[in-house]
N, C-alpha and C. Protein backbone atom coordinates (compact mmCIF):
# COMPACT_ATOMS: atom_id res chain seq x y z
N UNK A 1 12.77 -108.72 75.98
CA UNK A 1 12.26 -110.09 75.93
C UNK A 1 10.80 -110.10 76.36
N UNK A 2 10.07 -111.41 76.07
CA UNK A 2 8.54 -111.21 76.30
C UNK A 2 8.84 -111.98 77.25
N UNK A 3 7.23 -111.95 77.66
CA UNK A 3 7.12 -112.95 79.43
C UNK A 3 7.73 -114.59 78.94
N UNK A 4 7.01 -115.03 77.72
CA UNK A 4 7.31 -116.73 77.54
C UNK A 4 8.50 -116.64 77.94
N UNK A 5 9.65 -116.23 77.10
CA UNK A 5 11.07 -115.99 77.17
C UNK A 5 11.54 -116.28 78.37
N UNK A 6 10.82 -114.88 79.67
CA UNK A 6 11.81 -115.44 80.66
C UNK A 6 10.73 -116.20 81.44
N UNK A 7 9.78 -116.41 81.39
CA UNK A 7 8.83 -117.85 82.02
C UNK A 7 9.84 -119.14 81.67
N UNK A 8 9.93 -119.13 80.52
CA UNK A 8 10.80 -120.90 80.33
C UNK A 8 11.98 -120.57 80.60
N UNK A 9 13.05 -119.63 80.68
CA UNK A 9 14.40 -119.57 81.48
C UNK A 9 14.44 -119.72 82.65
N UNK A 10 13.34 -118.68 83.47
CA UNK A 10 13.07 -119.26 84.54
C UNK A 10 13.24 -120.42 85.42
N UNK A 11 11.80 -121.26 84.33
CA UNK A 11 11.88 -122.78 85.13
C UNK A 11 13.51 -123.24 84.39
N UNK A 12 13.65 -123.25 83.40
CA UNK A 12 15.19 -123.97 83.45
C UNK A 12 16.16 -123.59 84.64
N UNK A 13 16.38 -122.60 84.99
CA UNK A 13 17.15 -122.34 86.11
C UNK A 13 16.73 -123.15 87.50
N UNK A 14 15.07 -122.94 87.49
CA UNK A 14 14.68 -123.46 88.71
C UNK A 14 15.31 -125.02 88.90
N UNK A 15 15.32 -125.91 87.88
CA UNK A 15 15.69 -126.90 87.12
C UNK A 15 17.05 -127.03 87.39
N UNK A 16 17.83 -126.86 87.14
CA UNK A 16 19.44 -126.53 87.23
C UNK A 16 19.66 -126.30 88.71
N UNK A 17 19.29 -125.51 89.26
CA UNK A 17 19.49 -125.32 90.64
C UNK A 17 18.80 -125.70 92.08
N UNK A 18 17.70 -126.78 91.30
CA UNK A 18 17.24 -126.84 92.27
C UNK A 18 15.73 -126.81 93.03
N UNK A 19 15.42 -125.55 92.33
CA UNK A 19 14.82 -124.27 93.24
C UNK A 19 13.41 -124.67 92.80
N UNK A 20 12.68 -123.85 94.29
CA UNK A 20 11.21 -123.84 93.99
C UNK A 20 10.65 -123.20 92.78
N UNK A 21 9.87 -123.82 91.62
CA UNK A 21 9.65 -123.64 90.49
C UNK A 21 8.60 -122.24 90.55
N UNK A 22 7.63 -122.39 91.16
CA UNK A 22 6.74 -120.85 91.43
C UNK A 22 7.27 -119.75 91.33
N UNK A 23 8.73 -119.74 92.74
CA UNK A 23 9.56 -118.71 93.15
C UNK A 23 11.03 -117.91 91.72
N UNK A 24 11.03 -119.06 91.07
CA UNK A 24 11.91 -118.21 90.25
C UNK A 24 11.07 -117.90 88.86
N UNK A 25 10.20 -118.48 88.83
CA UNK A 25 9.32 -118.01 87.50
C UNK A 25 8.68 -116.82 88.22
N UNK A 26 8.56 -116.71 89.08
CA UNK A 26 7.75 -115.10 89.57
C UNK A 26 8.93 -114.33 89.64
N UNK A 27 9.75 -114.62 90.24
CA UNK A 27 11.32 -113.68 89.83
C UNK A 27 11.47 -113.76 88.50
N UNK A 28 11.18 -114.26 87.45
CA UNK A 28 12.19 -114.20 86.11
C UNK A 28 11.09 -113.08 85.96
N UNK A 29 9.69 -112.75 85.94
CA UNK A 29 8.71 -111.63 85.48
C UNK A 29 8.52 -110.49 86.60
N UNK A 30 9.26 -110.59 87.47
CA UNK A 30 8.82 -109.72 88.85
C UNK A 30 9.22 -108.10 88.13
N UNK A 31 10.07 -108.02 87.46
CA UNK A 31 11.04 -106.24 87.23
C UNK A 31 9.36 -106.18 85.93
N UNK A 32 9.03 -106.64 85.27
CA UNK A 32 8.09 -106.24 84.71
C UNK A 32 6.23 -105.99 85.53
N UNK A 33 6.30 -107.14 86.12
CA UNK A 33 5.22 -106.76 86.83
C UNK A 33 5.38 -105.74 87.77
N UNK A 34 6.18 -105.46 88.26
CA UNK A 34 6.43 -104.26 89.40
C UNK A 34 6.60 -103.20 88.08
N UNK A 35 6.77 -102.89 87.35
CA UNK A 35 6.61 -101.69 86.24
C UNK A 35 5.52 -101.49 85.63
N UNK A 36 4.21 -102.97 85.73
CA UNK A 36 3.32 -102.62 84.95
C UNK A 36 2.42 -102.34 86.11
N UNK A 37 2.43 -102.48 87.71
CA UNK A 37 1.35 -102.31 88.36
C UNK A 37 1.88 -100.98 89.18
N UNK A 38 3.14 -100.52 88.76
CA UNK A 38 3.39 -99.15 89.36
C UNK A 38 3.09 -98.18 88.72
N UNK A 39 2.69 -97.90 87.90
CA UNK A 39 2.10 -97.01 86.59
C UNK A 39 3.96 -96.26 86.30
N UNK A 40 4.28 -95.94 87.48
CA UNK A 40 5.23 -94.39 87.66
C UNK A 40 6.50 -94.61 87.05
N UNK A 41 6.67 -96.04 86.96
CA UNK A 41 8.32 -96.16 86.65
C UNK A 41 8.74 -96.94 85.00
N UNK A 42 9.16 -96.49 84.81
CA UNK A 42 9.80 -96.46 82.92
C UNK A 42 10.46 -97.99 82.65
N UNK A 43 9.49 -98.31 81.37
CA UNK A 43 10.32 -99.32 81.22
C UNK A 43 11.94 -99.59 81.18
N UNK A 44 12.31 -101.19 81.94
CA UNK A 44 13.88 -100.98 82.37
C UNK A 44 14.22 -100.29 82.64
N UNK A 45 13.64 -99.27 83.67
CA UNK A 45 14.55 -98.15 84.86
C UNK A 45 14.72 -98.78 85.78
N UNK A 46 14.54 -98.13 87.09
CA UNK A 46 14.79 -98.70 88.77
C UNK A 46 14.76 -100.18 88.74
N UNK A 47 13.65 -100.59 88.35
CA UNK A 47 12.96 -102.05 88.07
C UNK A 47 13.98 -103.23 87.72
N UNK A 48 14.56 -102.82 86.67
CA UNK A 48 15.17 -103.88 86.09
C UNK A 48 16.82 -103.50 86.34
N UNK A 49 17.33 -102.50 87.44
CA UNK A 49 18.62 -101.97 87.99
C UNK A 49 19.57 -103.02 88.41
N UNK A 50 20.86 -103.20 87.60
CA UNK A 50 21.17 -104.95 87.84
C UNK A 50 21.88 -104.27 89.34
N UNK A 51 21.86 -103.29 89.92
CA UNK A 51 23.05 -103.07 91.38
C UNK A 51 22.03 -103.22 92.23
N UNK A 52 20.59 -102.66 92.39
CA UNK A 52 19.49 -103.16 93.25
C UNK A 52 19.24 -104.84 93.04
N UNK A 53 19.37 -105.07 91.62
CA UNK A 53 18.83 -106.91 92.12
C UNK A 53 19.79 -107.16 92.80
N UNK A 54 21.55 -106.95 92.74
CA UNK A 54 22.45 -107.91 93.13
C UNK A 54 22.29 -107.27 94.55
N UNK A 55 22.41 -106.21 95.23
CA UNK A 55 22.27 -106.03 96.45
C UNK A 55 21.02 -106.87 97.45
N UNK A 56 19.78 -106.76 96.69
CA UNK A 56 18.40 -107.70 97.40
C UNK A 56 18.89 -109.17 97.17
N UNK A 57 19.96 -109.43 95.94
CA UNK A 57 19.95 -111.31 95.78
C UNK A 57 20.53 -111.24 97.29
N UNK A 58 22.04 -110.35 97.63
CA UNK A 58 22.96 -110.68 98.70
C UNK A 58 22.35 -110.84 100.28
N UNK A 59 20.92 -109.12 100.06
CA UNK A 59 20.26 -109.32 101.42
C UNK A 59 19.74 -110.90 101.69
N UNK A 60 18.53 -111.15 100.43
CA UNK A 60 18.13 -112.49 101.05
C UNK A 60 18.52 -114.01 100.60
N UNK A 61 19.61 -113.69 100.60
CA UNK A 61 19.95 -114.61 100.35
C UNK A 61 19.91 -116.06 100.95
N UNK A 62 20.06 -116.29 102.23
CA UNK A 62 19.73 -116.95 103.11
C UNK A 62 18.16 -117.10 103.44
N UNK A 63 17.31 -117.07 102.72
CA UNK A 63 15.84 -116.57 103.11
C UNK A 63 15.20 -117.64 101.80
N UNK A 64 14.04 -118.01 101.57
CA UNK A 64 13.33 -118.68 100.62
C UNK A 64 13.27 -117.68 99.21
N UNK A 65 13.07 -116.69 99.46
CA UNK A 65 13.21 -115.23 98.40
C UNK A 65 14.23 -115.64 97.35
N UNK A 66 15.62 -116.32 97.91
CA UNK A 66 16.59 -116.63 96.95
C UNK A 66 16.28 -116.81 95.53
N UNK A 67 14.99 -117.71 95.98
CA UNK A 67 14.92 -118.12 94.10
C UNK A 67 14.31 -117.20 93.60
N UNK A 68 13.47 -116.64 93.99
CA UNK A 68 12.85 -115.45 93.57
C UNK A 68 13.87 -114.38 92.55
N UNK A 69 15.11 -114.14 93.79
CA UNK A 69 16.15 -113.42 93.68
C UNK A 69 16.91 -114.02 91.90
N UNK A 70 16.83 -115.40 92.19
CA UNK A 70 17.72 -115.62 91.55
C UNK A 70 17.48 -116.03 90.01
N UNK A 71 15.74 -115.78 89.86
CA UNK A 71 14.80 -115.50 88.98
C UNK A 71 15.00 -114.31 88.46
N UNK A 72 14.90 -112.98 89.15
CA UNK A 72 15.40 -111.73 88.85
C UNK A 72 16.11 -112.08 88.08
N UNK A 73 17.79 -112.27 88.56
CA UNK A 73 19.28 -111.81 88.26
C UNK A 73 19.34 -112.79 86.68
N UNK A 74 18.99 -114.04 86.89
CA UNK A 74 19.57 -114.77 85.44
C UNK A 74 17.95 -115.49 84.14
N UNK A 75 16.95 -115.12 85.28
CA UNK A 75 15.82 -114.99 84.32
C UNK A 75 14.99 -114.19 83.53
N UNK A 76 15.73 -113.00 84.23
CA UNK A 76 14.90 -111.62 83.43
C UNK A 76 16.29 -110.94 82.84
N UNK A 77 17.18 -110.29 84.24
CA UNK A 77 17.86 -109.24 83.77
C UNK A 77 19.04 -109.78 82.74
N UNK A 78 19.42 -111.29 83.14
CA UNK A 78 20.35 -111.98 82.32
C UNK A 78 19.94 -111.15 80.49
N UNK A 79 18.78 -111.81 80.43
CA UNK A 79 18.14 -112.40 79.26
C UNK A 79 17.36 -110.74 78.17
N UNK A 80 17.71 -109.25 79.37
CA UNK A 80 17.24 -108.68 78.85
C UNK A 80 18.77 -107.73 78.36
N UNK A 81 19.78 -108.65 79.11
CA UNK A 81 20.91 -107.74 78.90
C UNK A 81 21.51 -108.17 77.78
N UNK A 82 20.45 -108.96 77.42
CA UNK A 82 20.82 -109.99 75.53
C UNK A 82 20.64 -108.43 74.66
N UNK A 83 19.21 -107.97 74.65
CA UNK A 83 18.86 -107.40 73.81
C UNK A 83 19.26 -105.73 73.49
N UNK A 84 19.44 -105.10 72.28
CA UNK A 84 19.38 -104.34 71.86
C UNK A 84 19.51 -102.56 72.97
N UNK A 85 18.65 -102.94 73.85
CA UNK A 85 18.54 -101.89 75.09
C UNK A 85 19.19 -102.05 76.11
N UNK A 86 19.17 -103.20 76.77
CA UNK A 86 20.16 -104.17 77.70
C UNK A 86 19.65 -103.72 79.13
N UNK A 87 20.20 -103.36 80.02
CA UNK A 87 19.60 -103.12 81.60
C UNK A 87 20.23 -102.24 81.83
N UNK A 88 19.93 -101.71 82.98
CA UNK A 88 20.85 -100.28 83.74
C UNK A 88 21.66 -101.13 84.32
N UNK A 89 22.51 -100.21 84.69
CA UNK A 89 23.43 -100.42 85.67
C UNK A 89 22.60 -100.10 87.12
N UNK A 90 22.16 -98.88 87.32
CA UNK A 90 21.55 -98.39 87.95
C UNK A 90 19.80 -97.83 87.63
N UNK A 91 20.16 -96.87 87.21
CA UNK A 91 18.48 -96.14 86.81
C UNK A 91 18.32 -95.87 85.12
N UNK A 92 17.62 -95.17 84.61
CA UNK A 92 17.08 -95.66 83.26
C UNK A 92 17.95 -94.93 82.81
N UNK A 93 18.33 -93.54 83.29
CA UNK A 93 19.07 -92.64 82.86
C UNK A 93 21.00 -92.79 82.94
N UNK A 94 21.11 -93.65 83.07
CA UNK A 94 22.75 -93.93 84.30
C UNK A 94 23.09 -94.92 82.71
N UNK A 95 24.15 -95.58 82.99
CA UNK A 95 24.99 -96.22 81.79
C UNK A 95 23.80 -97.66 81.62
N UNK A 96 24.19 -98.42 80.73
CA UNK A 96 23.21 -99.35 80.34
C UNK A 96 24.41 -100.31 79.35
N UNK A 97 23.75 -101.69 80.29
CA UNK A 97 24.63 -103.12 80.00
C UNK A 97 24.35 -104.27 78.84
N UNK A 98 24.82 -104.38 78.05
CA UNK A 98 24.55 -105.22 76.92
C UNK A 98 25.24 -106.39 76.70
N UNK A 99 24.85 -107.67 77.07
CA UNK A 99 25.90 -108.65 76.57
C UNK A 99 26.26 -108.90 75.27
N UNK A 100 27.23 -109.64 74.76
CA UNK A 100 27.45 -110.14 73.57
C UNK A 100 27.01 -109.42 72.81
N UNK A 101 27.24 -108.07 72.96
CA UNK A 101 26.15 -106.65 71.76
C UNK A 101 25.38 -106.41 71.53
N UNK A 102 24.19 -106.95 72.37
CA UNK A 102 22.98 -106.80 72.56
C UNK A 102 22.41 -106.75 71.39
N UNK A 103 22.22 -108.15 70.52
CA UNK A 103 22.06 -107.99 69.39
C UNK A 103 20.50 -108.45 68.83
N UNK A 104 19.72 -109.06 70.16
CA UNK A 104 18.51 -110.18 69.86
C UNK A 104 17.31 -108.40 69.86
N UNK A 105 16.44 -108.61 69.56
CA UNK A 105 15.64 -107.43 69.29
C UNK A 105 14.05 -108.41 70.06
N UNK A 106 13.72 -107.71 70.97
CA UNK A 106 12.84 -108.17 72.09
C UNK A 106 11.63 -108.73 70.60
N UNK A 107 10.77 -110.04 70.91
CA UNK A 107 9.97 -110.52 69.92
C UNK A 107 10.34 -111.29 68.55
N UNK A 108 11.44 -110.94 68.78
CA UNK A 108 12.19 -111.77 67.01
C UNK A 108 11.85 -113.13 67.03
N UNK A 109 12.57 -113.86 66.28
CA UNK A 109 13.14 -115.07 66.29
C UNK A 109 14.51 -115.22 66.86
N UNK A 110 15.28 -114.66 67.02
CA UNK A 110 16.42 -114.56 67.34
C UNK A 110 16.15 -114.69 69.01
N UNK A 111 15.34 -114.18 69.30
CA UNK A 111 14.76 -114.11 70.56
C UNK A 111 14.27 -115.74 71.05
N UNK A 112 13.69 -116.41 70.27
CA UNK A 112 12.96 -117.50 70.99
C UNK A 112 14.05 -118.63 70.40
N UNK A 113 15.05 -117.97 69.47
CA UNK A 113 16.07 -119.14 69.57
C UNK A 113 17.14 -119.29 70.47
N UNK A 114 18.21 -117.86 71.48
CA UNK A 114 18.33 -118.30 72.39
C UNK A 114 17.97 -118.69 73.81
N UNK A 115 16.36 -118.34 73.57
CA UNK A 115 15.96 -118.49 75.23
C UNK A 115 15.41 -120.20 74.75
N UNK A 116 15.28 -120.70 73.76
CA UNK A 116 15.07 -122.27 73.29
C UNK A 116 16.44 -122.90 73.91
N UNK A 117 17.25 -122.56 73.30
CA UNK A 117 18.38 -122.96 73.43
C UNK A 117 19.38 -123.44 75.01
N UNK A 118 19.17 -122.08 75.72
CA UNK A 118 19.13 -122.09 77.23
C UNK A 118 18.21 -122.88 78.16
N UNK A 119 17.05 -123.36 77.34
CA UNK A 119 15.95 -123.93 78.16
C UNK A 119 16.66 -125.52 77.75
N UNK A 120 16.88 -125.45 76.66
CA UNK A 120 16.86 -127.07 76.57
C UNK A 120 18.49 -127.27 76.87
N UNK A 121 19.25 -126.60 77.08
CA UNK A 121 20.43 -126.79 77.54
C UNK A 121 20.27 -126.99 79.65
N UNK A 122 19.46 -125.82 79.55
CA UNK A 122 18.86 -126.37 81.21
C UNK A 122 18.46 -127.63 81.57
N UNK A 123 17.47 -128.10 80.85
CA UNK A 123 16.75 -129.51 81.23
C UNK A 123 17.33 -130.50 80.75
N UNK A 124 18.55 -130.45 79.19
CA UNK A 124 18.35 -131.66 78.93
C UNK A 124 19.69 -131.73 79.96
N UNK A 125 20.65 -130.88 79.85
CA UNK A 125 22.18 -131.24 79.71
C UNK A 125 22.50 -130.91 81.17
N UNK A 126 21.96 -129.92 81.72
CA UNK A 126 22.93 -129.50 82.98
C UNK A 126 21.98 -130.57 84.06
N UNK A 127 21.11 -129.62 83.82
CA UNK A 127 19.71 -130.32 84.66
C UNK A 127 19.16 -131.53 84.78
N UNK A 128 20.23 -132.69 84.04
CA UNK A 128 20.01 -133.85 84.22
C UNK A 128 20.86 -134.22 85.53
N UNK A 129 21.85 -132.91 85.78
CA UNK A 129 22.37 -133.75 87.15
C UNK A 129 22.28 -132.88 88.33
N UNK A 130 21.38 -131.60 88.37
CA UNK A 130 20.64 -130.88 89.44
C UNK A 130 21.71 -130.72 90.28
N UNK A 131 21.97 -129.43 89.95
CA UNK A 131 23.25 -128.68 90.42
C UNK A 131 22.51 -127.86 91.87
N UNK A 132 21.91 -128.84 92.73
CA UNK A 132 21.35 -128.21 93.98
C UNK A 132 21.87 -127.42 94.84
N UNK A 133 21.46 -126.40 95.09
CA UNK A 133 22.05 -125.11 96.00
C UNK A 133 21.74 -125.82 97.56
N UNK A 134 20.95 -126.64 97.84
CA UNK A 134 20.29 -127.20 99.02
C UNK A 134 20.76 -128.47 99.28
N UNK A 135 22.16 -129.03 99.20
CA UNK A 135 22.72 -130.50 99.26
C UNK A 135 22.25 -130.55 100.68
N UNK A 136 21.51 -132.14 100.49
CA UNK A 136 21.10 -133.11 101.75
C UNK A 136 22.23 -133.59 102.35
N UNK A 137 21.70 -133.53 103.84
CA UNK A 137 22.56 -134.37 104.30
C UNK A 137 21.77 -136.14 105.02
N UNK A 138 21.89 -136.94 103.80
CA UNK A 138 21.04 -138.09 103.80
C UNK A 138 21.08 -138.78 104.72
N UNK A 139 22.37 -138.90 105.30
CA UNK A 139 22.68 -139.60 106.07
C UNK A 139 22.10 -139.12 107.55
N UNK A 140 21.92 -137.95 107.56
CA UNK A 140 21.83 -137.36 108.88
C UNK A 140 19.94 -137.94 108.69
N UNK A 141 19.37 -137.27 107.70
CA UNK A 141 18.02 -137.39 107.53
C UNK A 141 17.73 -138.84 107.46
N UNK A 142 18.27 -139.87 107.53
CA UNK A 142 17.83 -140.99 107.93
C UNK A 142 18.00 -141.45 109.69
N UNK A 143 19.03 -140.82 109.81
CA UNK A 143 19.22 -141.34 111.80
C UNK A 143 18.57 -140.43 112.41
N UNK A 144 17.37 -139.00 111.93
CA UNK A 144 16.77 -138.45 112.76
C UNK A 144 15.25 -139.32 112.37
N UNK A 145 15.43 -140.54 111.23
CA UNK A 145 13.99 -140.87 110.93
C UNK A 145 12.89 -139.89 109.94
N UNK A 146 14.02 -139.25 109.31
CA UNK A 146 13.04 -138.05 108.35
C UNK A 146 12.49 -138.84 106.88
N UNK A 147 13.43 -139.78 106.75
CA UNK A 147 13.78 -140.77 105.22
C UNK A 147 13.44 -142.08 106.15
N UNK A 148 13.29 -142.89 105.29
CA UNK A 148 13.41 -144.19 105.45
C UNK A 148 14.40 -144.91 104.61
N UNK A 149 14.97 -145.94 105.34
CA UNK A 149 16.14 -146.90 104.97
C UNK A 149 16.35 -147.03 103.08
N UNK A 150 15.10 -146.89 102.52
CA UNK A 150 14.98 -147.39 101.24
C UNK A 150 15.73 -146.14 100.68
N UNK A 151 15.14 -144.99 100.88
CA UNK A 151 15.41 -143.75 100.49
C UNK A 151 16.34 -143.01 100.80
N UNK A 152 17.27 -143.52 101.77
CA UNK A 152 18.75 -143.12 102.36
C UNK A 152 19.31 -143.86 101.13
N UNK A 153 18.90 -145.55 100.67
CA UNK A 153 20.25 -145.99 100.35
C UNK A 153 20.19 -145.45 98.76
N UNK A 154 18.55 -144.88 98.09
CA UNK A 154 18.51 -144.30 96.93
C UNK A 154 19.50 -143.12 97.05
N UNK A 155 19.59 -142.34 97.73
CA UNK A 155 19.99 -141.23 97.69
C UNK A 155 21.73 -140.77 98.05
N UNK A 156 22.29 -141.81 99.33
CA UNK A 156 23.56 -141.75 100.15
C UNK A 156 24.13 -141.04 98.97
N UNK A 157 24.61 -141.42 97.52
CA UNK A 157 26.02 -141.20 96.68
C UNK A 157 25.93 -140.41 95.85
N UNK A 158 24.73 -139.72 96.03
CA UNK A 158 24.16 -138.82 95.16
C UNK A 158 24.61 -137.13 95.60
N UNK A 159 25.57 -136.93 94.15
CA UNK A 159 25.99 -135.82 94.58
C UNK A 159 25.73 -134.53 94.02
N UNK A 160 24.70 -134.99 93.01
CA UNK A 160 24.19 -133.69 92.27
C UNK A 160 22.34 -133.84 91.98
């Protein structure tokens, strides 16, 4: 997949979940930029290793990194395990994962029709009701005085 690709999956996820928009668009391109400023390591080897992302999503998980993390896992490696080559399991040399038959060929059309597809399924459909990883607790944030009265009663029933 090219950068646009997982740049706009990215923010759809960020979208869907929530998340700081910077942090998972720098995660959906991070396994490539760490390959293009390391000279040493092969395209989709170590870099793009779906058992190293899922181990770093689990370390920080609890940490702001998450989205970052979670940019990795369903904005890059998701979207590269579409295509033709798919991701390691592990290293470049070790078995290698292909969804649905890895049938999209990185640059096609086939390419910008399902990462279209996922984007506007992000924003229009899921992401209209912000499936937040970070649920408020409104009520509390109004009796410490964080919200004001107007903005507690916008918010109290709001569950997505």
């Amino acid at each position: 997949m090219i950068w646009v690709s997982h740049i706009a999956v990215g923010a759809g996820i960020g979208k869907v979940f929530g998340l700081n928009y910077p942090l998972v668009i720098l995660g959906s391109i991070l396994p490539d930029l760490v390959e293009f400023f390391s000279k040493r390591l092969e395209h989709r080897g170590l870099s793009h290793s779906l058992i190293i992302a899922i181990v770093l999503t689990i370390a920080l998980w609890m940490t702001p990194l998450k989205a970052v993390m979670l940019g990795v896992l369903l904005g890059h490696l998701f979207m590269d395990s579409l295509t033709i080559t798919g991701i390691p399991l592990w290293d470049e040399k070790g078995r290698r994962i292909t969804l649905f038959g890895g049938r999209i060929r990185t640059g096609s059309a086939g390419e910008f029709v399902v990462s279209g597809l996922l984007v506007a399924l992000c924003f229009l459909l899921i992401g209209s009701f912000n499936l937040s990883m970070d649920r408020r607790d409104w009520s509390l944030l109004y009796h410490q005085g964080v919200i004001d009265k107007r903005e507690y009663y916008e918010h109290r029933f709001k569950f997505f």
